[in-house]
C-alpha atoms as a PDB file:
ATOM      1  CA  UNK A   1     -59.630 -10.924 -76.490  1.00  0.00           C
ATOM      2  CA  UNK A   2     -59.594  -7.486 -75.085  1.00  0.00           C
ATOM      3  CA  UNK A   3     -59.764  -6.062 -71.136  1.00  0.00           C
ATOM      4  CA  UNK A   4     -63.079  -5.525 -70.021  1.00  0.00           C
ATOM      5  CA  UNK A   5     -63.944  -3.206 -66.937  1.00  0.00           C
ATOM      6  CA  UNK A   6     -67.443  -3.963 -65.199  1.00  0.00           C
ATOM      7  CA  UNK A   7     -69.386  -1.313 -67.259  1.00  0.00           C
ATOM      8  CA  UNK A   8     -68.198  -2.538 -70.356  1.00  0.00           C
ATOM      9  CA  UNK A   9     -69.205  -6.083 -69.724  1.00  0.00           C
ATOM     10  CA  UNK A  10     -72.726  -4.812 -68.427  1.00  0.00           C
ATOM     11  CA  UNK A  11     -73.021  -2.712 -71.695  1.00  0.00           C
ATOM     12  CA  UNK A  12     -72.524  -5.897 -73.893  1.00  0.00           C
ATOM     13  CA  UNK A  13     -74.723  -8.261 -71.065  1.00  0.00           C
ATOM     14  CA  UNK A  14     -77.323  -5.679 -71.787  1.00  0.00           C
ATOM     15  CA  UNK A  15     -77.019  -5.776 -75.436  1.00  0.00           C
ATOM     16  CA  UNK A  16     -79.171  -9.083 -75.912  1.00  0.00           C
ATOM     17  CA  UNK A  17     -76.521 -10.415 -77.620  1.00  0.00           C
ATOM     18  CA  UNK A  18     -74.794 -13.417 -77.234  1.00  0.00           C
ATOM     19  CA  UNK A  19     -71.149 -12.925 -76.079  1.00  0.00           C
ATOM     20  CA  UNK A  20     -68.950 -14.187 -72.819  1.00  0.00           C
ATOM     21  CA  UNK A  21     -66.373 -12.901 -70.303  1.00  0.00           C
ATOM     22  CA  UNK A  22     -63.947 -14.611 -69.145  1.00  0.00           C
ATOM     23  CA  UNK A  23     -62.930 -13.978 -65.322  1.00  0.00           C
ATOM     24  CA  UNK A  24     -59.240 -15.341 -64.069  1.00  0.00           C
ATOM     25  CA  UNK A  25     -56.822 -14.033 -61.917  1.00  0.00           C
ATOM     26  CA  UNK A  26     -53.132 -13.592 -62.659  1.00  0.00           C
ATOM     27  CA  UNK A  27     -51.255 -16.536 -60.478  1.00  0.00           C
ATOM     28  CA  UNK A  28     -53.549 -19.287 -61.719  1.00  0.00           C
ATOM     29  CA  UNK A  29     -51.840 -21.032 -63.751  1.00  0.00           C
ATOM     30  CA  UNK A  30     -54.735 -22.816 -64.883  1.00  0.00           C
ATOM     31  CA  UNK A  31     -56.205 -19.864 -65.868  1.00  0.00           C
ATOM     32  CA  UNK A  32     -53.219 -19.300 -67.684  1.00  0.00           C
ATOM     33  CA  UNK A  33     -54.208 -21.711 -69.904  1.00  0.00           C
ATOM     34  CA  UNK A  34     -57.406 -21.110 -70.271  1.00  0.00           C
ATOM     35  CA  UNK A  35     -56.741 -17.750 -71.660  1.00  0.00           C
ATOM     36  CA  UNK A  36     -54.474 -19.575 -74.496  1.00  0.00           C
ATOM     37  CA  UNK A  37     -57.915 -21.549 -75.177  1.00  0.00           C
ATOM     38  CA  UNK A  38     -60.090 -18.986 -75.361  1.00  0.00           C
ATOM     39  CA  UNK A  39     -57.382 -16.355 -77.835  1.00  0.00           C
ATOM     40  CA  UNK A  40     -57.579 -19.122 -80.255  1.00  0.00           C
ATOM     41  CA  UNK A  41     -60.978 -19.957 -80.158  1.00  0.00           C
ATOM     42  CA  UNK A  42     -61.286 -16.044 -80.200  1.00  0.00           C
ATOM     43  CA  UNK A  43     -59.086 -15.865 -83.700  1.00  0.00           C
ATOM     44  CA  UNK A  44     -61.692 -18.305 -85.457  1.00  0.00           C
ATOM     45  CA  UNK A  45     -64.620 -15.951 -84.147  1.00  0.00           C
ATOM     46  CA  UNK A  46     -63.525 -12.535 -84.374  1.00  0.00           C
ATOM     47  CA  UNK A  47     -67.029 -10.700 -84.036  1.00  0.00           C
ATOM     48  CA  UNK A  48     -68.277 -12.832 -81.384  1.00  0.00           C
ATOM     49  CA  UNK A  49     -68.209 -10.543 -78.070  1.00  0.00           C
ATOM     50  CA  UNK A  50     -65.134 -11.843 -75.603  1.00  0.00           C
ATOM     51  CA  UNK A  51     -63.714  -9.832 -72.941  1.00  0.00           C
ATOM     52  CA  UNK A  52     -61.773 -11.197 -70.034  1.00  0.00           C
ATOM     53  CA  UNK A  53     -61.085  -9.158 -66.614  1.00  0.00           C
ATOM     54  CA  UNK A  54     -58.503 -10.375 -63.398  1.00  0.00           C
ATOM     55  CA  UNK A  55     -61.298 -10.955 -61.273  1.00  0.00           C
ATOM     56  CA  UNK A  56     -59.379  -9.894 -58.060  1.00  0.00           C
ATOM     57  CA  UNK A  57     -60.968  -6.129 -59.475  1.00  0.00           C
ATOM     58  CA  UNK A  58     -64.386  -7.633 -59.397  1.00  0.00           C
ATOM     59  CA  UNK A  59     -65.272  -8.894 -56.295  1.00  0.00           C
ATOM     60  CA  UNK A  60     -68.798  -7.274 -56.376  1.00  0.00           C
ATOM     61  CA  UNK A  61     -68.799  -9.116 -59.288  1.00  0.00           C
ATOM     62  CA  UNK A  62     -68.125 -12.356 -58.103  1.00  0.00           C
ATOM     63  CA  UNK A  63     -70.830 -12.451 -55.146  1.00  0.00           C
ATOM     64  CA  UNK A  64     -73.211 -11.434 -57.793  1.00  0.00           C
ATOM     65  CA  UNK A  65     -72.884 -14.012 -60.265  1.00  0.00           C
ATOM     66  CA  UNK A  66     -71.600 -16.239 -57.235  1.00  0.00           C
ATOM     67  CA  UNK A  67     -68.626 -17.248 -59.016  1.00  0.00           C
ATOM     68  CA  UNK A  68     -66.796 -20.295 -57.088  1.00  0.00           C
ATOM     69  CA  UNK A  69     -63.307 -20.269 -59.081  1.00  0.00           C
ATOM     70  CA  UNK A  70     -61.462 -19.540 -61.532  1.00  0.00           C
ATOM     71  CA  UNK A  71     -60.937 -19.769 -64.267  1.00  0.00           C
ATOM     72  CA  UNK A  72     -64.398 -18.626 -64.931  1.00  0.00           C
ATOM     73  CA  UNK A  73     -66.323 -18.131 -68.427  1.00  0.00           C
ATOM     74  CA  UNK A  74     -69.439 -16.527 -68.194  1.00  0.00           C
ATOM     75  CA  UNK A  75     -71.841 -17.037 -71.068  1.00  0.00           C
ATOM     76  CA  UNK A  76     -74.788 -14.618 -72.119  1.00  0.00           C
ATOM     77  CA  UNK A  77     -77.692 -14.481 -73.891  1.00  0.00           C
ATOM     78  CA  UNK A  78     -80.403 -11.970 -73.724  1.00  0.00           C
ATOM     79  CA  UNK A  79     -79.407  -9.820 -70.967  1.00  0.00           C
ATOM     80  CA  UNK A  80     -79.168 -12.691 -68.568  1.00  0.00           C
ATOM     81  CA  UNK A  81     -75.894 -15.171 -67.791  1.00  0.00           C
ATOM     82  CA  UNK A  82     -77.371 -18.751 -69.471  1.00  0.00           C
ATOM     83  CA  UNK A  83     -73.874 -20.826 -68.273  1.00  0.00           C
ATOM     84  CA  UNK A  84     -71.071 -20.484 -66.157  1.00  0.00           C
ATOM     85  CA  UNK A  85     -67.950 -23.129 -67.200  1.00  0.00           C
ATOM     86  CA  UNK A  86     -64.912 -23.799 -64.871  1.00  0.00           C
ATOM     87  CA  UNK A  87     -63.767 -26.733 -66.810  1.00  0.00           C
ATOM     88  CA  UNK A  88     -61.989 -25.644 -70.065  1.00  0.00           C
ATOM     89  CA  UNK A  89     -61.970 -29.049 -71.745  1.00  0.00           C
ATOM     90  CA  UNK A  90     -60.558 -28.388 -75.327  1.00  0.00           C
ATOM     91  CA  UNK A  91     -60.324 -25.467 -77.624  1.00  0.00           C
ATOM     92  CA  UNK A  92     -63.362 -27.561 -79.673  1.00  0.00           C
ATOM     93  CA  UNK A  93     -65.162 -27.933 -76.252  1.00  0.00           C
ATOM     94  CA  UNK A  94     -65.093 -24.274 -75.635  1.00  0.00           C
ATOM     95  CA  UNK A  95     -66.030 -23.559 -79.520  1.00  0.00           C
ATOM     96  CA  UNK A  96     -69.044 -25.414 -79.352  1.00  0.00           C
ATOM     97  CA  UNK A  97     -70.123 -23.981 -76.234  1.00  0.00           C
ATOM     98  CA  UNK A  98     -70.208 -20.513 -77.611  1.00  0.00           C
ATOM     99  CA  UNK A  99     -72.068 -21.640 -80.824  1.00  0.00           C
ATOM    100  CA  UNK A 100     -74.752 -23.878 -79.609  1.00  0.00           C
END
């Protein structure tokens, strides 16, 4: 899962494409986790677009999308944001999410 700045996250919202972002910050340690989830579900879907960014860089961000925690995975569709998920159930939870 690679680093993505704001632009580069608008550039692949804007796409139409499906994809996600994953916001955290670095002292959550259930982000921490999180982030383990999402590299392996990551490794089974290699082309599916997955960026993460320490949302303590993004607070413009944040009030936009009117993020309430973290962690935070932001799923698109079609240039607009279709589901926002703060509970990180399972790997398997997580996969289906991104595939349905």
């Amino acid at each position: 899962m690679e680093q993505w700045t704001k632009e580069l996250f608008f550039q692949h919202l804007n796409s139409g494409k499906k994809g996600a972002f994953y916001l955290y910050t670095p002292m959550c340690g259930t982000c921490q986790l999180a982030g383990k989830m999402l590299e392996i579900v990551n490794k089974t879907m290699p082309d599916f677009p997955l960026g993460k960014a320490d949302l303590n860089y993004l607070p413009d961000l944040a009030e936009t999308y009117h993020i309430e925690s973290v962690p935070c995975l932001l799923i698109f569709h079609e240039g607009e944001i279709k589901e926002k998920i703060y509970a990180f159930h399972s790997v398997t939870y997580i996969y289906e999410k991104l595939n349905a």
